[in-house]
Protein backbone atom coordinates (compact mmCIF):
# COMPACT_ATOMS: atom_id res chain seq x y z
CA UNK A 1 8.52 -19.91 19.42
CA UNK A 2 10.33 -20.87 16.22
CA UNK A 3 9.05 -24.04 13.86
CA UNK A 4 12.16 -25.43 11.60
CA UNK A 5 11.72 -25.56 8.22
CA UNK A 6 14.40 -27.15 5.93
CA UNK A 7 17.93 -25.21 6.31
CA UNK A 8 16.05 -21.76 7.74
CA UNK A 9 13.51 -20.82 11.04
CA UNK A 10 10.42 -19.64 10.46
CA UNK A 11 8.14 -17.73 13.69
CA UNK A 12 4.87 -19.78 14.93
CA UNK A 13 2.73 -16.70 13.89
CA UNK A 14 3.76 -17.76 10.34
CA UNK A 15 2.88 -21.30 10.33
CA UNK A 16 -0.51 -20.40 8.69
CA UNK A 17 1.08 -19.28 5.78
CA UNK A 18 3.15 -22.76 4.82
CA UNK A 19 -0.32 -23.95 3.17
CA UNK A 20 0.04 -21.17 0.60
CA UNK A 21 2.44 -22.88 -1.50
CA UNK A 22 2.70 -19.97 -4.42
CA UNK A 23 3.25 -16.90 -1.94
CA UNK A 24 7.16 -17.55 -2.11
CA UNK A 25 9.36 -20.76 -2.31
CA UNK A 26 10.54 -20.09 1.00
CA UNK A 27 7.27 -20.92 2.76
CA UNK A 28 6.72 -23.96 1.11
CA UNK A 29 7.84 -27.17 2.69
CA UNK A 30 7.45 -28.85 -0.10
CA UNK A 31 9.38 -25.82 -2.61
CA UNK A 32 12.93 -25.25 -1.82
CA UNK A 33 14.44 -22.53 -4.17
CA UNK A 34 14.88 -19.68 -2.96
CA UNK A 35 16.58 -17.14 -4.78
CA UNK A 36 18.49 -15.12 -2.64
CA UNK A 37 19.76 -15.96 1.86
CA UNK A 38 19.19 -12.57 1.98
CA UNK A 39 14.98 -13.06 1.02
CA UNK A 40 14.96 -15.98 3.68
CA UNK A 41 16.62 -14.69 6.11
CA UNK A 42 14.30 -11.43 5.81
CA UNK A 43 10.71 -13.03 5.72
CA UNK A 44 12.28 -15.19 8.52
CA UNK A 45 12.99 -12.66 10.60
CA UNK A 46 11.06 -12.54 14.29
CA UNK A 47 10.11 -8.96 13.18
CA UNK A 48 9.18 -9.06 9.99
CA UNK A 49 7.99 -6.16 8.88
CA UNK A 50 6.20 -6.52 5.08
CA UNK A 51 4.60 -4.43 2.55
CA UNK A 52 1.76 -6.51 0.70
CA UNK A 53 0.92 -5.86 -3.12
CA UNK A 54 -2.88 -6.62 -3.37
CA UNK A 55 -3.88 -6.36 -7.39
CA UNK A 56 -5.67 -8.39 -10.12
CA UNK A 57 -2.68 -6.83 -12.75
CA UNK A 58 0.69 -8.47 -12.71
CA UNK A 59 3.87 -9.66 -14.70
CA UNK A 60 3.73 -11.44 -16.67
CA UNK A 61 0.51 -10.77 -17.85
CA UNK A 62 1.04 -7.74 -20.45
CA UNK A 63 -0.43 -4.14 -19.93
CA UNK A 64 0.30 -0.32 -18.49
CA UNK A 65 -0.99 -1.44 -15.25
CA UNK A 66 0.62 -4.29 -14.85
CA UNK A 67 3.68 -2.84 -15.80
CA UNK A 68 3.05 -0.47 -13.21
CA UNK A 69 2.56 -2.73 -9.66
CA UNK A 70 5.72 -5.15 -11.27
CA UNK A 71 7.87 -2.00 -11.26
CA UNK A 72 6.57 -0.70 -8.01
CA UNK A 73 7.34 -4.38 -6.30
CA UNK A 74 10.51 -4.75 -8.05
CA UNK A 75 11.66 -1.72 -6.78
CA UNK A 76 10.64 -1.77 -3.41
CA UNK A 77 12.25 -5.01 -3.51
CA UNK A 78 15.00 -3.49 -4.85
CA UNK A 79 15.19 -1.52 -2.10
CA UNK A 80 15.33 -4.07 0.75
CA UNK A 81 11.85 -4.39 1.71
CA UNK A 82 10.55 -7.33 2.40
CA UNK A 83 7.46 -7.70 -0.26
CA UNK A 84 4.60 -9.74 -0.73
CA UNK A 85 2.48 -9.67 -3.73
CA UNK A 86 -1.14 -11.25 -4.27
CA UNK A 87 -2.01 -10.90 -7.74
CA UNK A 88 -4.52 -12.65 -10.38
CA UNK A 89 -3.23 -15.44 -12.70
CA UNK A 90 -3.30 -18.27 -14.78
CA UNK A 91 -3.46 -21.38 -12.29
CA UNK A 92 -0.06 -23.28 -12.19
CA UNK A 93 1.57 -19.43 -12.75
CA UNK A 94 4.81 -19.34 -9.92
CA UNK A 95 7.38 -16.52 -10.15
CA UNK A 96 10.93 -17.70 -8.79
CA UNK A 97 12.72 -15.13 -10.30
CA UNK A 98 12.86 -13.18 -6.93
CA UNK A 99 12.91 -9.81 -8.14
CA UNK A 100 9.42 -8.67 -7.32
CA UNK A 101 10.26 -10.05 -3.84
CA UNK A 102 7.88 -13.00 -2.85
CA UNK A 103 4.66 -13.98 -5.02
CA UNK A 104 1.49 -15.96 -5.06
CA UNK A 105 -1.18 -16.07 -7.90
CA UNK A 106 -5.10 -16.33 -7.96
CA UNK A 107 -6.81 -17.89 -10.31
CA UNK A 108 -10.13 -19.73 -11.47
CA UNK A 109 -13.98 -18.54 -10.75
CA UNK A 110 -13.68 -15.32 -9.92
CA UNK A 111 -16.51 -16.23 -6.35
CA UNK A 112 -13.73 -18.24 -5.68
CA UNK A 113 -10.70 -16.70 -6.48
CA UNK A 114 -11.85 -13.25 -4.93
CA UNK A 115 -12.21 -15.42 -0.92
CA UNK A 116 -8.84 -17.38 -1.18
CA UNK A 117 -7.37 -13.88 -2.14
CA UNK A 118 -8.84 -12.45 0.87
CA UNK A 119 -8.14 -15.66 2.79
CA UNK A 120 -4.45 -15.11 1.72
CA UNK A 121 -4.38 -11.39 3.12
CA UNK A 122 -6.52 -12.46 6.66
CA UNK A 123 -3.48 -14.62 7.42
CA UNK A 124 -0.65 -11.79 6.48
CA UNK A 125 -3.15 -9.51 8.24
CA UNK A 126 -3.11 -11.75 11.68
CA UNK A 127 0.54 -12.62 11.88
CA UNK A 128 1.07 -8.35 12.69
CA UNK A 129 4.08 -7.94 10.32
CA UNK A 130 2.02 -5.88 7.49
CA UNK A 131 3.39 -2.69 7.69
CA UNK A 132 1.59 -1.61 4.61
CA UNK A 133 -0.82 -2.61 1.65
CA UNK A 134 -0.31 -1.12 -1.63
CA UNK A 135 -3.80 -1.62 -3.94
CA UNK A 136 -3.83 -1.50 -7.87
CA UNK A 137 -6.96 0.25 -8.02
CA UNK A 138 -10.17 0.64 -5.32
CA UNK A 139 -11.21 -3.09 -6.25
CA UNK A 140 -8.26 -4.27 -4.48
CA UNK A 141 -9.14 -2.36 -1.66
CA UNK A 142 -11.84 -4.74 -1.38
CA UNK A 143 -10.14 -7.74 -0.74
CA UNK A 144 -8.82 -5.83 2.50
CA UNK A 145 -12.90 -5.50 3.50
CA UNK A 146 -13.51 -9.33 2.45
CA UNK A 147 -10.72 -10.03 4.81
CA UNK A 148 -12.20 -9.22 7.33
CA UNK A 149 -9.86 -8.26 9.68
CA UNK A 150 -8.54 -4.36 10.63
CA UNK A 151 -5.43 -3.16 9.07
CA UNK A 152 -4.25 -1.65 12.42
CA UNK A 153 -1.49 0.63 11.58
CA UNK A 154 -0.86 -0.35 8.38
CA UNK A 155 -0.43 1.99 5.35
CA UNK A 156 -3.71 1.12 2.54
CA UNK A 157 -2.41 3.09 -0.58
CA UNK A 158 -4.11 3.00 -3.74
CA UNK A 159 -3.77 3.60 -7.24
CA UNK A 160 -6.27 4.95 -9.76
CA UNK A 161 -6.14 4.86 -13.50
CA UNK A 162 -9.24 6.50 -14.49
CA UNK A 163 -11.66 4.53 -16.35
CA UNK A 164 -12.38 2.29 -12.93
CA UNK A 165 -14.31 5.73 -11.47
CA UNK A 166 -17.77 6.19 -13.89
CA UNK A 167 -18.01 9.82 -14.52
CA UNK A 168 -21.43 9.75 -12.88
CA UNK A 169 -21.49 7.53 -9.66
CA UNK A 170 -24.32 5.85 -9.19
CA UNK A 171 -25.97 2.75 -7.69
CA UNK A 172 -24.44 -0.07 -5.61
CA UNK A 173 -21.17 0.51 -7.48
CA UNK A 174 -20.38 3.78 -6.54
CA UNK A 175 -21.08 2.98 -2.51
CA UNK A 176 -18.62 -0.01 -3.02
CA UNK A 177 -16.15 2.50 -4.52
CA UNK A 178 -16.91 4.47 -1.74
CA UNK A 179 -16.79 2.28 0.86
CA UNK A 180 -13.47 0.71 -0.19
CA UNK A 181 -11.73 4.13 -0.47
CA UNK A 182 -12.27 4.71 3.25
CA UNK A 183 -9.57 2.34 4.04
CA UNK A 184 -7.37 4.12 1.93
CA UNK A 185 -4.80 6.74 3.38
CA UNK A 186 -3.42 8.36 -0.02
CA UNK A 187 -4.68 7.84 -3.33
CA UNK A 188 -2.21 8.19 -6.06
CA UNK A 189 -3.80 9.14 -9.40
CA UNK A 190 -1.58 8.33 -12.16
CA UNK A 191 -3.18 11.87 -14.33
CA UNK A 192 -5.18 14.95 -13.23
CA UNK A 193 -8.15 13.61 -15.80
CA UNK A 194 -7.84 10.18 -12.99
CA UNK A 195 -7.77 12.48 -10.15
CA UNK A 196 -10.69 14.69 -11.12
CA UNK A 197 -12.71 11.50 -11.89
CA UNK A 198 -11.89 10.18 -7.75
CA UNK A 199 -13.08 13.30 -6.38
CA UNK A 200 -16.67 12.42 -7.30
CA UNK A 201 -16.24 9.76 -4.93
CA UNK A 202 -14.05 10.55 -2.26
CA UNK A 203 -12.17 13.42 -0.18
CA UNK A 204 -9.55 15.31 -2.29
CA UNK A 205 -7.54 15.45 0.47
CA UNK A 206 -5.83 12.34 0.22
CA UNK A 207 -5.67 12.39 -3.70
CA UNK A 208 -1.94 12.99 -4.76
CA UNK A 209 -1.21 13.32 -8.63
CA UNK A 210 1.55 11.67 -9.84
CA UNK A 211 2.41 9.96 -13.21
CA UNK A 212 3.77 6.86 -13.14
CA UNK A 213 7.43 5.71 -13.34
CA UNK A 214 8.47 3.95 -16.50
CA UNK A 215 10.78 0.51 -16.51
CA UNK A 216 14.09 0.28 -18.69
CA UNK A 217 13.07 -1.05 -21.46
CA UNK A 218 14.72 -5.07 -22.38
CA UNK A 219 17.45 -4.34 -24.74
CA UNK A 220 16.90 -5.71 -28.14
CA UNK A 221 19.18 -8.48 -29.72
CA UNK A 222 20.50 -8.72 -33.19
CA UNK A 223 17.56 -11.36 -33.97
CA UNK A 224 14.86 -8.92 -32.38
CA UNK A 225 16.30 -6.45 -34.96
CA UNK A 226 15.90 -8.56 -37.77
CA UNK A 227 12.46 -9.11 -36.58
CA UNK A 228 11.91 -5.52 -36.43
CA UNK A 229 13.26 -4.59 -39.72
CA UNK A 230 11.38 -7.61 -41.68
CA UNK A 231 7.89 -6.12 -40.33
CA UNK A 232 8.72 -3.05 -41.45
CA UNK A 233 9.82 -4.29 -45.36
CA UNK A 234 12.31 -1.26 -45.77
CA UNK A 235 9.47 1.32 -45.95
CA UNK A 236 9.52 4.88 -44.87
CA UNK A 237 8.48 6.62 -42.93
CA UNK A 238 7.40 4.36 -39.91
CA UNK A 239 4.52 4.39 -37.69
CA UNK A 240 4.21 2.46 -34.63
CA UNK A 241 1.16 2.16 -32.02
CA UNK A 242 1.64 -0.31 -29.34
CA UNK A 243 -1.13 -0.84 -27.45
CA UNK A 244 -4.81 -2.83 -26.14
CA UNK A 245 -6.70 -3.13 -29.22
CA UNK A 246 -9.70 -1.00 -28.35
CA UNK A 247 -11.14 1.76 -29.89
CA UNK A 248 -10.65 4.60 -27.38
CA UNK A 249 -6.77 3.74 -28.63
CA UNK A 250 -7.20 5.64 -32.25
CA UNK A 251 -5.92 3.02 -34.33
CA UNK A 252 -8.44 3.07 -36.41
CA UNK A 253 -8.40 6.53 -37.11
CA UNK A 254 -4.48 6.35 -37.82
CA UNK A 255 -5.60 4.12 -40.46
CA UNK A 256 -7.64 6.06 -42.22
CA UNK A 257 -5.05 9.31 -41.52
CA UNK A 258 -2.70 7.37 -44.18
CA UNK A 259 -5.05 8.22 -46.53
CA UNK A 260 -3.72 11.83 -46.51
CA UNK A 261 -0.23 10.99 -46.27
CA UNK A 262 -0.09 7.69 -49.19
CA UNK A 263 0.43 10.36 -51.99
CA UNK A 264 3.57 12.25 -50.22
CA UNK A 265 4.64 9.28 -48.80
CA UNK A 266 4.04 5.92 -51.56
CA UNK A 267 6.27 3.74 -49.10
CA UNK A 268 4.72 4.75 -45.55
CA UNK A 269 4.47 1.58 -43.22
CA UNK A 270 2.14 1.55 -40.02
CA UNK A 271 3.27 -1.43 -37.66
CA UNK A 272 0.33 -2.13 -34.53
CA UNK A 273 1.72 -4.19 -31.90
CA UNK A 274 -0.58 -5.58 -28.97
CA UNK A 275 -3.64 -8.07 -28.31
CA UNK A 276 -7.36 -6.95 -27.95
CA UNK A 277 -10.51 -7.40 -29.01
CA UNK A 278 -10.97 -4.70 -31.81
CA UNK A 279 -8.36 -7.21 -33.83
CA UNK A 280 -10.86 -8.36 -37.13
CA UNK A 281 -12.67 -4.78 -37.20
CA UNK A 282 -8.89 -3.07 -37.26
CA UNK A 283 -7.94 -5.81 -40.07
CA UNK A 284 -10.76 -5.09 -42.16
CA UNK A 285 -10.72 -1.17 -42.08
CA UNK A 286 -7.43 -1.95 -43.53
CA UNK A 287 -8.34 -4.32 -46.10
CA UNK A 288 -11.24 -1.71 -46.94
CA UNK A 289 -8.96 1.24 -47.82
CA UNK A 290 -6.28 -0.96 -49.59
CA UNK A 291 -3.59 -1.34 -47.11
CA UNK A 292 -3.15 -4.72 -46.35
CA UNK A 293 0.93 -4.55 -47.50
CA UNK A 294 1.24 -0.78 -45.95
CA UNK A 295 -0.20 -1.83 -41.92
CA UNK A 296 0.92 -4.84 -40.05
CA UNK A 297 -0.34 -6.19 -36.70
CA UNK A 298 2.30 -8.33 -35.08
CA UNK A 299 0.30 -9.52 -32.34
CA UNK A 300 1.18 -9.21 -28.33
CA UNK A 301 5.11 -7.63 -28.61
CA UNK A 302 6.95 -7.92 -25.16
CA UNK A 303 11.18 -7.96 -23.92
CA UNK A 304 13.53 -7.44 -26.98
CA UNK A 305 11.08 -7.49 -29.68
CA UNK A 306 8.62 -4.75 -28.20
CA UNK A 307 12.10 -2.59 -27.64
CA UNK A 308 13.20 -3.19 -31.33
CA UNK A 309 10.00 -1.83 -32.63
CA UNK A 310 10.39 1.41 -30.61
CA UNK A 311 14.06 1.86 -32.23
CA UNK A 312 13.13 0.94 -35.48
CA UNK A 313 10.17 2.99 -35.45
CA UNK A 314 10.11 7.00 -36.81
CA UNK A 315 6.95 7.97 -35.01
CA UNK A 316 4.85 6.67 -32.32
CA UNK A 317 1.05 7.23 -32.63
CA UNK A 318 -1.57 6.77 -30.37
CA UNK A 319 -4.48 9.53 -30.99
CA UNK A 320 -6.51 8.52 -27.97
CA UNK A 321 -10.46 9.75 -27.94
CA UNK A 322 -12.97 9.25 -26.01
CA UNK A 323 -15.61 6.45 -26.45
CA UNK A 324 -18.43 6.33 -24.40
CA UNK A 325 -17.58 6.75 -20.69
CA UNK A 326 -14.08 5.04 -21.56
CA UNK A 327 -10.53 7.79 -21.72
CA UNK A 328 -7.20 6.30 -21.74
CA UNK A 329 -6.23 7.44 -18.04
CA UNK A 330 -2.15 8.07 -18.66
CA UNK A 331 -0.75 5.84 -21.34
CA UNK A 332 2.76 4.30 -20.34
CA UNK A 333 3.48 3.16 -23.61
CA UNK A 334 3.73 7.54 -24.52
CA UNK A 335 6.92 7.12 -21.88
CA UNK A 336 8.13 3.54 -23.29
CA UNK A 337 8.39 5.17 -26.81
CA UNK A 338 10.27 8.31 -25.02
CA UNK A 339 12.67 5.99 -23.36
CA UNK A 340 14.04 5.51 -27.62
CA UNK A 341 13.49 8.71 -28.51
CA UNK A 342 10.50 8.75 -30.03
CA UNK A 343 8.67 11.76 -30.93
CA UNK A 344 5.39 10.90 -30.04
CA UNK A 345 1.51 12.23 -31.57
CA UNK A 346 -1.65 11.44 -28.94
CA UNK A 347 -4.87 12.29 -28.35
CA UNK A 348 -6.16 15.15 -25.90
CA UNK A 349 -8.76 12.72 -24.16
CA UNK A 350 -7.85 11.87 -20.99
CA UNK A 351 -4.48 11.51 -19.48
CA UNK A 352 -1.66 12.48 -22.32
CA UNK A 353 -1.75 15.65 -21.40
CA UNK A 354 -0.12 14.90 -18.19
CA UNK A 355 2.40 13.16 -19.97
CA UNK A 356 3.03 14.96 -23.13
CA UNK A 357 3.54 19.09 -23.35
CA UNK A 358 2.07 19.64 -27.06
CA UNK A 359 5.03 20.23 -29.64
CA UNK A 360 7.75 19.28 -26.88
CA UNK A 361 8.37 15.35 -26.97
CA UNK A 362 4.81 15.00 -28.61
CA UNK A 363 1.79 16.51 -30.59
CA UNK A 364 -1.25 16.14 -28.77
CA UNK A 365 -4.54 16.20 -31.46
CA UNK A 366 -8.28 15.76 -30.91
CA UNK A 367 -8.64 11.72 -31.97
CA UNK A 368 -12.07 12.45 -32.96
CA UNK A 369 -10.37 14.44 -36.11
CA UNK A 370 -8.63 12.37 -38.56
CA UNK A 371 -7.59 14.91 -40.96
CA UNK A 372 -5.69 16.80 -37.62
CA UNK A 373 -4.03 13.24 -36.92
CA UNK A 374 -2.34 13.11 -40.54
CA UNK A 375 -1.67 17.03 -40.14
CA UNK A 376 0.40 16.33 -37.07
CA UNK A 377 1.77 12.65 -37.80
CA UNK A 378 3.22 14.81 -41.10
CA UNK A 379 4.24 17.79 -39.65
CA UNK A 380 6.90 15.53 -37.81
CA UNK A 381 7.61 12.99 -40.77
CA UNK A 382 8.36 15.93 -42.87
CA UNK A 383 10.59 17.80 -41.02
CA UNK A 384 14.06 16.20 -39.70
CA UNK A 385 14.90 18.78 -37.35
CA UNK A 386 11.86 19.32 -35.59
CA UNK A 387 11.75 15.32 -35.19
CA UNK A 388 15.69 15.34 -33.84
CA UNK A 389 14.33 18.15 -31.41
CA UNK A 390 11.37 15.78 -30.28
CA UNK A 391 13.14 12.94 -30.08
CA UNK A 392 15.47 14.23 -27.48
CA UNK A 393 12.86 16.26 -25.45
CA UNK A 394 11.21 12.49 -25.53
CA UNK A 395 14.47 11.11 -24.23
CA UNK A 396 14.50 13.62 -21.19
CA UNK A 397 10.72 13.05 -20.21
CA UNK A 398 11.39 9.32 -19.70
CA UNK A 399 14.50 9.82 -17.75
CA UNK A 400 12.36 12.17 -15.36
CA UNK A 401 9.92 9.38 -15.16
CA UNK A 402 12.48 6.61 -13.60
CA UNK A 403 11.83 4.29 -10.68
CA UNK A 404 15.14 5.53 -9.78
CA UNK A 405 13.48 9.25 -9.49
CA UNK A 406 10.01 8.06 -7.69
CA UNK A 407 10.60 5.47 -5.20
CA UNK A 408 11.53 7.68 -2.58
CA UNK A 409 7.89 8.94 -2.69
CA UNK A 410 6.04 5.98 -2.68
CA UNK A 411 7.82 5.11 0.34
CA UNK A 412 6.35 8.25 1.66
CA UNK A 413 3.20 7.09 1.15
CA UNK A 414 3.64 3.97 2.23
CA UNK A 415 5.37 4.87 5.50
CA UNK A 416 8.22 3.07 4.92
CA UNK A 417 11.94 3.54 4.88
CA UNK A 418 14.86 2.08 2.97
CA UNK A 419 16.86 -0.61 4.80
């Protein structure tokens, strides 16, 4: 049976789906963009066959995993799919732009937000066209248990970052964990520090390691060079860290590094891009050691301006440590500073290793040590050819790590084939 709806048809099994106005344009009544005949004609079709995005981390909201599950829609998208994403928001948020296929966001008390999520997913669920459910991390899984309602033969893969799994499971958290990643066919841990933190909670069988693909970075204008250039007040050489103000990051200890390096290098400039809570404390270790004209925060950095930074930038630093349970599970921004040729210092907690080979597009140093961060961070400043070298071994690890290069395997694990 087929139900008309403006200039397209849309199956009876369907028809539940018209009251969620933000999933996509085309299944609104009362929304009539759509950006492509070929998206309406596919989520149209009789047979629909869909892959559903489940994850609380999404464009445009800014961070490594959300960065992640846009690239992994867009290019499954990209790829003729026909893809549905349920992701946390700001209320009144609607993406039109078509290129991460069809989306709807969640917001308000989280009680709430958490059952019209699952609500969302019963209906997909029930009209038999989910094909498979791709999860940004095991508490996405649960919206597939509030739903209610068996997967069938659908595909449930998951991602896992790291600091989601405690290092010592315990309590009604670590049975939810569990319970949620017995749905899951294939978990795909972005580091072997992520994967050997899943294994205390579920088989290693079905635990694949596999970094995650970067996205080409927005090319930077004229004006985002300007930008760039006026941040950094001519001064060399150039630090950057972009990243979540936290401390597990090591800015704070890349502060106090300059200290070793002010004397060699009077004009050195330290630019920290990104939002987060460690903000005032960062600003005042600063202020303490007398650097209030040598380090600049510019605040949340995104498109153009975020990839001017990177090319303006001699050395990206992020000497990640760890702080309390909390590691830095991969760090993307290690491959968006690769993508410009970077050469690249980080920290040996966690992830970075799986990223970075020491002394090949990076230095990796013990964050805990601050005289070992300097040490490295001028070991690279000081030497132009071992910083050409880096820089293009930098360049060649972010080519490997393409969407391009990886799609093919998620749709592996996802059971899926290119149209």
């Amino acid at each position: 049976m087929q139900a008309a709806s403006g200039n397209f048809q849309v199956n009876a099994c369907f028809l539940p789906l018209l009251e969620y106005r933000s999933i996509g344009a085309m299944w609104s009544p009362a929304v009539r963009q759509v950006s492509s005949a070929d998206r309406s004609a596919t989520f149209a079709r009789e047979k629909m066959k869909m892959i559903v995005v489940v994850t609380q981390c999404f464009p445009p909201a800014i961070g490594g995993i959300e960065n992640l599950m846009g690239g992994a829609a867009k290019a499954l998208h990209a790829r003729g799919h026909a893809v549905v994403v349920l992701a946390d928001g700001h209320k009144g948020r609607v993406d039109d732009s078509g290129r991460f296929g069809s989306v709807r966001y969640f917001d308000g008390w989280k009680p709430l937000r958490r059952w019209r999520k699952a609500r969302a997913l019963r209906h997909l669920l029930r009209s038999g066209g989910v094909q498979a459910v791709l999860a940004d991390s095991w508490k996405s899984v649960e919206t597939l248990v509030r739903s209610g309602v068996p997967t069938g033969d659908a595909v449930i893969v998951c991602f896992a970052h790291g600091n989601e799994y405690s290092q010592t499971p315990k309590g009604s958290k670590a049975r939810r964990i569990t319970d949620a990643l017995l749905r899951v066919g294939k978990v795909v841990a972005v580091s072997q520090f992520t994967a050997d933190r899943v294994k205390r909670y579920h088989d290693s069988q079905t635990i694949v390691v596999r970094s995650p693909p970067v996205e080409e970075l927005v090319p930077s204008s004229p004006e985002d060079r300007a930008w760039a250039e006026g941040l950094w007040a001519g001064g060399r050489p150039r630090l950057l860290s972009l990243a979540r103000l936290e401390p597990l990051k090591g800015v704070d200890h890349t502060i106090l590094a300059l200290n070793h390096l002010v004397e060699r290098h009077p004009d050195i400039r330290y630019v920290v891009a990104g939002p987060g809570d460690d903000l005032s404390r960062l600003q005042s270790l600063a202020a303490e050691n007398g650097f209030q004209n040598r380090v600049v925060f510019a605040g949340p950095v995104t498109g153009g301006r975020k990839t001017a930074l990177y090319e303006s930038a001699d050395l990206f630093v992020m000497p990640t440590r760890r702080v309390g349970d909390r590691e830095e599970g991969f760090g993307m921004v290690y491959l968006e500073a690769a993508q410009c040729g970077l050469p690249i210092v980080g920290g040996l907690s966690g992830g970075a290793r799986d990223v970075l080979r020491h002394e090949d597009a990076g230095i990796l140093v013990d964050g805990q040590d601050i005289a070992a961060i300097a040490a490295a961070i001028a070991s690279v400043v000081d030497d132009d050819k071992r910083r050409l070298t880096m820089s293009q071994a930098a360049r060649k690890a972010a080519a490997d790590a393409d969407w391009s290069t990886q799609i093919a395997e998620l749709e592996r694990d996802l059971g899926v084939s290119a149209d």
